[in-house]
C-alpha atoms as a PDB file:
ATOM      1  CA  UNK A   1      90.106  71.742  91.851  1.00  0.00           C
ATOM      2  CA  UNK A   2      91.674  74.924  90.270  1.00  0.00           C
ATOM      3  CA  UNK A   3      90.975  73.727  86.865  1.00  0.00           C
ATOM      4  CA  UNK A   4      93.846  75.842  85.414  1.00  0.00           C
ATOM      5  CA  UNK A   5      93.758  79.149  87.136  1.00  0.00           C
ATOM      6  CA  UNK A   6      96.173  80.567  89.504  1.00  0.00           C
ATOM      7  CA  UNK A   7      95.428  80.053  93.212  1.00  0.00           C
ATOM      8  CA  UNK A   8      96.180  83.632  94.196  1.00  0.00           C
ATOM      9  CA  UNK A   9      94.951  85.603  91.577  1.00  0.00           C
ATOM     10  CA  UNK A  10      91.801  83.304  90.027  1.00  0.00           C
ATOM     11  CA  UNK A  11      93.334  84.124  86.368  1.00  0.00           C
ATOM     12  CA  UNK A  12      93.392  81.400  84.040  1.00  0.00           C
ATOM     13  CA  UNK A  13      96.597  80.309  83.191  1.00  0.00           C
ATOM     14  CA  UNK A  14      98.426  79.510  79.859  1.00  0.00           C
ATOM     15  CA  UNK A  15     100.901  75.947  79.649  1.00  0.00           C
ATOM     16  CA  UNK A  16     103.612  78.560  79.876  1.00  0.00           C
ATOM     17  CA  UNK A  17     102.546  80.633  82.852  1.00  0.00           C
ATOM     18  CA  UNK A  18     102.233  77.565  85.047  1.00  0.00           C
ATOM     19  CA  UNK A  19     104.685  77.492  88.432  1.00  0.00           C
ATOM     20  CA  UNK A  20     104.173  75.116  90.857  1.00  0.00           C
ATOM     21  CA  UNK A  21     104.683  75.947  94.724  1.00  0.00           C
ATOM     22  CA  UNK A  22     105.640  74.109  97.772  1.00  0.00           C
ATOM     23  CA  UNK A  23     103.536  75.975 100.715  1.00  0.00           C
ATOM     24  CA  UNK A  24     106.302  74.097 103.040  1.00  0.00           C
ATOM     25  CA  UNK A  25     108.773  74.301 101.330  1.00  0.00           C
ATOM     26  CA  UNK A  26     111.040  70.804 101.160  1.00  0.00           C
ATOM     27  CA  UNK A  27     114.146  72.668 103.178  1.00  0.00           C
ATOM     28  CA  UNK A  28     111.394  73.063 105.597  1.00  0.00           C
ATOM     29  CA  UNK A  29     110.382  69.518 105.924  1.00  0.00           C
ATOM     30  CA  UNK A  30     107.847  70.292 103.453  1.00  0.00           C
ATOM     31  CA  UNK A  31     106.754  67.340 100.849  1.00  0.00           C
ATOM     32  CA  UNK A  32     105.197  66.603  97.418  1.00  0.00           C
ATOM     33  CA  UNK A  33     101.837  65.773  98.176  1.00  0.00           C
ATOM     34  CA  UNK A  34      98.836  67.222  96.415  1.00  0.00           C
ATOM     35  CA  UNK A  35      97.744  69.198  99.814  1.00  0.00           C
ATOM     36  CA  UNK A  36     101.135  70.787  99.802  1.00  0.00           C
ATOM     37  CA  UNK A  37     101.190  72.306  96.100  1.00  0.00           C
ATOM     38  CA  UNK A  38      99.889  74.617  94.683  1.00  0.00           C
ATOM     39  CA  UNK A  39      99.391  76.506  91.006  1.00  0.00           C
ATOM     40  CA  UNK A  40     100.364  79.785  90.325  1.00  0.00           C
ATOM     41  CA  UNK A  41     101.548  82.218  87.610  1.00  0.00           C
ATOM     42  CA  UNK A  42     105.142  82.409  86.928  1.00  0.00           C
ATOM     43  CA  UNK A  43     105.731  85.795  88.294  1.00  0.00           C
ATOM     44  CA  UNK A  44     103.665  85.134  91.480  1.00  0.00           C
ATOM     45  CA  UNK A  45     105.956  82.564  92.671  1.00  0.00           C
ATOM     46  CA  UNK A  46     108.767  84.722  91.810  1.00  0.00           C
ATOM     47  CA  UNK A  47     106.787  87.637  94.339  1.00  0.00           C
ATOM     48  CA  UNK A  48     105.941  84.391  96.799  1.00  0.00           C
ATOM     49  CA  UNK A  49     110.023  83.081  97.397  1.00  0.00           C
ATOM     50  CA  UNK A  50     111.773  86.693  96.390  1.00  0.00           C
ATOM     51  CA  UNK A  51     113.789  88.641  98.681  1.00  0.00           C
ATOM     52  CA  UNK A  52     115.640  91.328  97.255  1.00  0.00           C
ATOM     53  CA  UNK A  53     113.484  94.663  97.528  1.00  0.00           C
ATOM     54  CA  UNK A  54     114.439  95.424  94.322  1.00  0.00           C
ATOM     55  CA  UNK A  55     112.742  93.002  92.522  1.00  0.00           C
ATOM     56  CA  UNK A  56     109.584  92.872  94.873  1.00  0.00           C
ATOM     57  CA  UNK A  57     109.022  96.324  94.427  1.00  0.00           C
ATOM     58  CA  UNK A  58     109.638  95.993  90.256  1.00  0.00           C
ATOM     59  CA  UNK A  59     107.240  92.535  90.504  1.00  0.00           C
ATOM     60  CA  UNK A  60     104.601  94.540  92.660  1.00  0.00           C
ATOM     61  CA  UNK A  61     104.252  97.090  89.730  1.00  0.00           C
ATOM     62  CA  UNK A  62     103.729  94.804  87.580  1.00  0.00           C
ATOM     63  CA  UNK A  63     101.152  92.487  89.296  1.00  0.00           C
ATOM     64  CA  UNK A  64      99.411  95.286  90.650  1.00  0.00           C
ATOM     65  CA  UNK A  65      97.359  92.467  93.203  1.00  0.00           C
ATOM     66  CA  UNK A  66      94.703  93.596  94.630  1.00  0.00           C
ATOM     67  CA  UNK A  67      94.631  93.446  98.830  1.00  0.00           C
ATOM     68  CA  UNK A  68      93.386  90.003  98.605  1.00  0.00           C
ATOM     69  CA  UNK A  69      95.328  88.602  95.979  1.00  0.00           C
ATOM     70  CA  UNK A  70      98.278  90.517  97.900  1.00  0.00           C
ATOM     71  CA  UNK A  71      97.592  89.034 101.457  1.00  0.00           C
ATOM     72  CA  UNK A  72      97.561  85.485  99.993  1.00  0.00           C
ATOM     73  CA  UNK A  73     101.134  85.828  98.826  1.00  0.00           C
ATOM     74  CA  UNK A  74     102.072  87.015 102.124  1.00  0.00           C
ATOM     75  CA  UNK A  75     100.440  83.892 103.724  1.00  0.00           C
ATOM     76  CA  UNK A  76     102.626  81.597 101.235  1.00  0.00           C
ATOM     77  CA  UNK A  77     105.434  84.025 102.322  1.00  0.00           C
ATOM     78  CA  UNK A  78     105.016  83.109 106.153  1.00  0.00           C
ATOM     79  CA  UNK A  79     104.764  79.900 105.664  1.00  0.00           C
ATOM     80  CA  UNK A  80     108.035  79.867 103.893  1.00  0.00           C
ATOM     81  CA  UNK A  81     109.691  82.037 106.995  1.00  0.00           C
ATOM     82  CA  UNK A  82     109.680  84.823 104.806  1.00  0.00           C
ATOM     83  CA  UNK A  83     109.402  88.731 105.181  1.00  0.00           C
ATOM     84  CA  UNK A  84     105.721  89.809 104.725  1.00  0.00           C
ATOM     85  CA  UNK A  85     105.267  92.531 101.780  1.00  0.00           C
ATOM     86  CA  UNK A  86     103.238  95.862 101.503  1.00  0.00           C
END
C-alpha cells in the first residue's frame, strides 16, 4: 500500500499531483490490474513516457531525483521499450 505517496520518489502526494502509470503499457499488451499500476507525481510520469531530450533534460532540473529515485524511472522506462536516462 502506498497510502498516497509517489512510488518513485516516497513524497506524499496532493489530489492534484496524482498520475497513474501502466508499467506495461496497454500498446504493449499491458492491462489494468492493480499489479500493473502504479502512483506517481504528475511530472514523474511525464520524465517516465517522455522522449524529446528537450524536455527530459528541462524535467531532470526540476526533479533533481536522487540516483535511486532516478534508476526507478529508468526501470518504468525499460519496461515501456524506452531510452534509459542519465
Amino acid at each position: 500500500m502506498k497510502l498516497g505517496k509517489c512510488e518513485v520518489t516516497g513524497n506524499f502526494l496532493l489530489a492534484n499531483e496524482v498520475h497513474c502509470h501502466h508499467k506495461i503499457p496497454l500498446s504493449l499488451e499491458g492491462n489494468d490490474n492493480f499489479d500493473n499500476l502504479c502512483i506517481m507525481h504528475k511530472d514523474i510520469h511525464k520524465l517516465v513516457h517522455a522522449t524529446q531530450n528537450e524536455t527530459i533534460i528541462t524535467l531532470k532540473k526540476m526533479l533533481r531525483l536522487s540516483s535511486s529515485e532516478k534508476d526507478k524511472v529508468n526501470k518504468l522506462r525499460k519496461m515501456s521499450n524506452l531510452e534509459l536516462i542519465d
